[in-house]
Protein backbone atom coordinates (compact mmCIF):
# COMPACT_ATOMS: atom_id res chain seq x y z
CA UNK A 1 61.27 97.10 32.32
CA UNK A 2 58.86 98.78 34.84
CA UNK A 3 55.99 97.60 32.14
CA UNK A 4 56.95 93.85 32.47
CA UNK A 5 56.97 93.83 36.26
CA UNK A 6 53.95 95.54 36.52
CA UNK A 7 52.54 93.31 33.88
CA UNK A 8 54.15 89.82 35.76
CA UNK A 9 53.10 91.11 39.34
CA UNK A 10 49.61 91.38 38.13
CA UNK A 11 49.95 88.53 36.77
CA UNK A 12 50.77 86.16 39.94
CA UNK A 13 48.69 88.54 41.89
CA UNK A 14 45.57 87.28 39.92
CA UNK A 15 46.62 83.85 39.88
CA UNK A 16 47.99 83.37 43.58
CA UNK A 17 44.56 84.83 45.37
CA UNK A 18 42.10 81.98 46.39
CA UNK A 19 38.46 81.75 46.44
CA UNK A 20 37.75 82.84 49.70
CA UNK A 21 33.43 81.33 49.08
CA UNK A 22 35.22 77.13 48.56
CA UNK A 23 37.32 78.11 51.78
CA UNK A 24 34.01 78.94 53.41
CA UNK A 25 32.49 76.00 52.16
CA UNK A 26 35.25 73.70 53.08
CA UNK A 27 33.66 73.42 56.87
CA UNK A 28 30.16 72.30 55.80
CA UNK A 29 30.95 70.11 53.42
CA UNK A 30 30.56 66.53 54.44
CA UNK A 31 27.88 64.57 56.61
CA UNK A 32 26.98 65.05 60.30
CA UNK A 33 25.40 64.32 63.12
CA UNK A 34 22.91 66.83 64.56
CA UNK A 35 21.06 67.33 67.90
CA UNK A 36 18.93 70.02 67.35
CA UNK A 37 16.82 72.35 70.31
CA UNK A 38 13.94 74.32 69.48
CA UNK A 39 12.45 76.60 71.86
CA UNK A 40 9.70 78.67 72.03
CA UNK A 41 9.03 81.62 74.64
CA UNK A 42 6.57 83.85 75.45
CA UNK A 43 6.95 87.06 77.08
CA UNK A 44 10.37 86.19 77.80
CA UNK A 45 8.94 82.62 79.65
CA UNK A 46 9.87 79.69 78.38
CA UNK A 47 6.59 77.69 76.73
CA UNK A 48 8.13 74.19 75.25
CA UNK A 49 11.53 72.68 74.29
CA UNK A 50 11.74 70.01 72.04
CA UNK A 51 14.59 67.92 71.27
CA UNK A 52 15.53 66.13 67.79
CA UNK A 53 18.70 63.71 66.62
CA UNK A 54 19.24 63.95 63.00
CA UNK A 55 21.61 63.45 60.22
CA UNK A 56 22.81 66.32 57.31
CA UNK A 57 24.61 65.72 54.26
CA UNK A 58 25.82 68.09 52.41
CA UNK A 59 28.02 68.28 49.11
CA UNK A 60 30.44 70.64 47.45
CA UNK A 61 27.85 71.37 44.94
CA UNK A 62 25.64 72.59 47.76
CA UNK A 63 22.66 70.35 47.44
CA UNK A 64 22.41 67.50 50.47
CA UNK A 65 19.85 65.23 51.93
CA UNK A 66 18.34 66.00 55.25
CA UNK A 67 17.69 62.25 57.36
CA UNK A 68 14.96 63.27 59.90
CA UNK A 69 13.80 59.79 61.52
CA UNK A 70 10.25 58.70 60.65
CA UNK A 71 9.84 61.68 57.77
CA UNK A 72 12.42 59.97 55.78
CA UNK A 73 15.35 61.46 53.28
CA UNK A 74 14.60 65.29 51.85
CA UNK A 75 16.50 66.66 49.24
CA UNK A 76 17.62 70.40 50.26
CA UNK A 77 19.98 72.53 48.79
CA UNK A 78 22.41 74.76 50.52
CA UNK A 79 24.87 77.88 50.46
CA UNK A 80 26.53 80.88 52.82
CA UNK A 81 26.06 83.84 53.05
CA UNK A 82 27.33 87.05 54.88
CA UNK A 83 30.91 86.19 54.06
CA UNK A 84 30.43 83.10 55.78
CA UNK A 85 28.58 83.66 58.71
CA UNK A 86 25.34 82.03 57.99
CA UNK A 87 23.86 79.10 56.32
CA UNK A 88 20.96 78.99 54.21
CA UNK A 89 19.02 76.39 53.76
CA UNK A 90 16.46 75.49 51.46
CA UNK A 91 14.28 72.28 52.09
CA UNK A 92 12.11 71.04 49.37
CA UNK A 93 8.68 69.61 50.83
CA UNK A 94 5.12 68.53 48.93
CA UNK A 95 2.77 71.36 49.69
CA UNK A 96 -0.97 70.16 51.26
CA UNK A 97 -2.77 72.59 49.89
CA UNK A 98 -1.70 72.56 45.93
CA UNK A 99 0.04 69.25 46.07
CA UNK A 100 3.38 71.34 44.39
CA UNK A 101 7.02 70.90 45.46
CA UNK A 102 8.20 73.99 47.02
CA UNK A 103 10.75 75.81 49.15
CA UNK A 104 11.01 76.45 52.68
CA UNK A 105 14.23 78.91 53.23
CA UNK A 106 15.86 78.15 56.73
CA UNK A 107 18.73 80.58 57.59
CA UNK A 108 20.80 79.63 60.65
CA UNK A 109 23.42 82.13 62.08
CA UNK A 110 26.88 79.91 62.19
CA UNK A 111 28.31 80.46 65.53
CA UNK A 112 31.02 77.79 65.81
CA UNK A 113 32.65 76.82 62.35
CA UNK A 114 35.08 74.16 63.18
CA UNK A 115 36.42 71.58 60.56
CA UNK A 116 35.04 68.30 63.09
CA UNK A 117 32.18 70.62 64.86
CA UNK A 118 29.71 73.58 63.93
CA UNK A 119 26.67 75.07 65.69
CA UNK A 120 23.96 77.26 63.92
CA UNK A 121 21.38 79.21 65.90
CA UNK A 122 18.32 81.14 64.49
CA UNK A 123 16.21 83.35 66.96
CA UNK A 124 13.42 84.24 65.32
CA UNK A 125 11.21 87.12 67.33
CA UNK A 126 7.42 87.20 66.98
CA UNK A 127 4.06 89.15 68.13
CA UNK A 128 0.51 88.31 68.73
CA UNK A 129 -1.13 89.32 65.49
CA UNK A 130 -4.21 89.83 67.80
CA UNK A 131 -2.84 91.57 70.76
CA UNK A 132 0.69 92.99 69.78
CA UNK A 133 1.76 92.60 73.72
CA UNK A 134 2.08 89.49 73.51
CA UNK A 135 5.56 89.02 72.23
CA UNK A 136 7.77 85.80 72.13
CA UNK A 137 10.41 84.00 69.77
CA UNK A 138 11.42 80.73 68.44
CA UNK A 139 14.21 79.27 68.80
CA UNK A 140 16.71 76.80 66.91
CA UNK A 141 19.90 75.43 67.94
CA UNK A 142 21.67 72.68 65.81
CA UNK A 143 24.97 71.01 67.41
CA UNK A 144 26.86 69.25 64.54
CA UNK A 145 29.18 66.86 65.09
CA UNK A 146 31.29 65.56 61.49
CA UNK A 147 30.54 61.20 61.09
């Protein structure tokens, strides 16, 4: 009898957990609205700050289509990572130099993961490659709001 229970709990124990990654993914999924804020600083001074508007769309399958104003519709593809505590994403562009499609990998920590709102931030830190005291990062805010 102990077999069978054993054998029926494990069972319903397989069958009853859920896919924690689709939970995750649940949040993005969908299209938004994004202001985005880049900055850049040097030496802990602020240089420039820039300001976009923008729309995302991304689907369960995690590919999308970035909607950037004057540059059009880009096809990207998406997914999370860090059990859901960053977003990776991958924007497909015509390179100048060989005239190939390729990559560029954007990974944005997700700070607020609501159903209806979401921000990602990336601060990326950076040095002179000439004179190493000269230090400064970049960076990227994105405030999404679901359409």
């Amino acid at each position: 009898m102990k077999k069978y229970f054993i054998i029926i709990s494990s069972v319903v124990l397989l069958f009853s957990c859920k896919d924690d990654d689709n939970d995750i993914l649940l949040n993005q999924v969908g299209e938004w609205d994004i202001t985005g804020i880049n900055q850049v600083f040097r030496n802990d001074s602020l240089i420039s700050s820039t300001n976009s508007s923008f729309s995302l769309k991304l689907n369960s399958d995690e590919t999308g289509l970035l909607f950037q104003g004057t540059s059009g519709e880009k096809s990207i593809e998406w997914d999370i990572m860090n059990s859901g505590t960053q977003i990776n994403i991958i924007e497909f562009s015509i390179s100048q130099l060989t005239g190939n499609l390729e990559p560029r990998f954007k990974i944005l920590d997700i700070t607020i993961d609501e159903k209806n709102s979401q921000r990602w931030e990336r601060d990326s830190p950076w040095s002179d490659f000439f004179d190493p005291s000269i230090t400064g990062r970049n960076v990227e805010k994105w405030e999404l709001s679901r359409k």
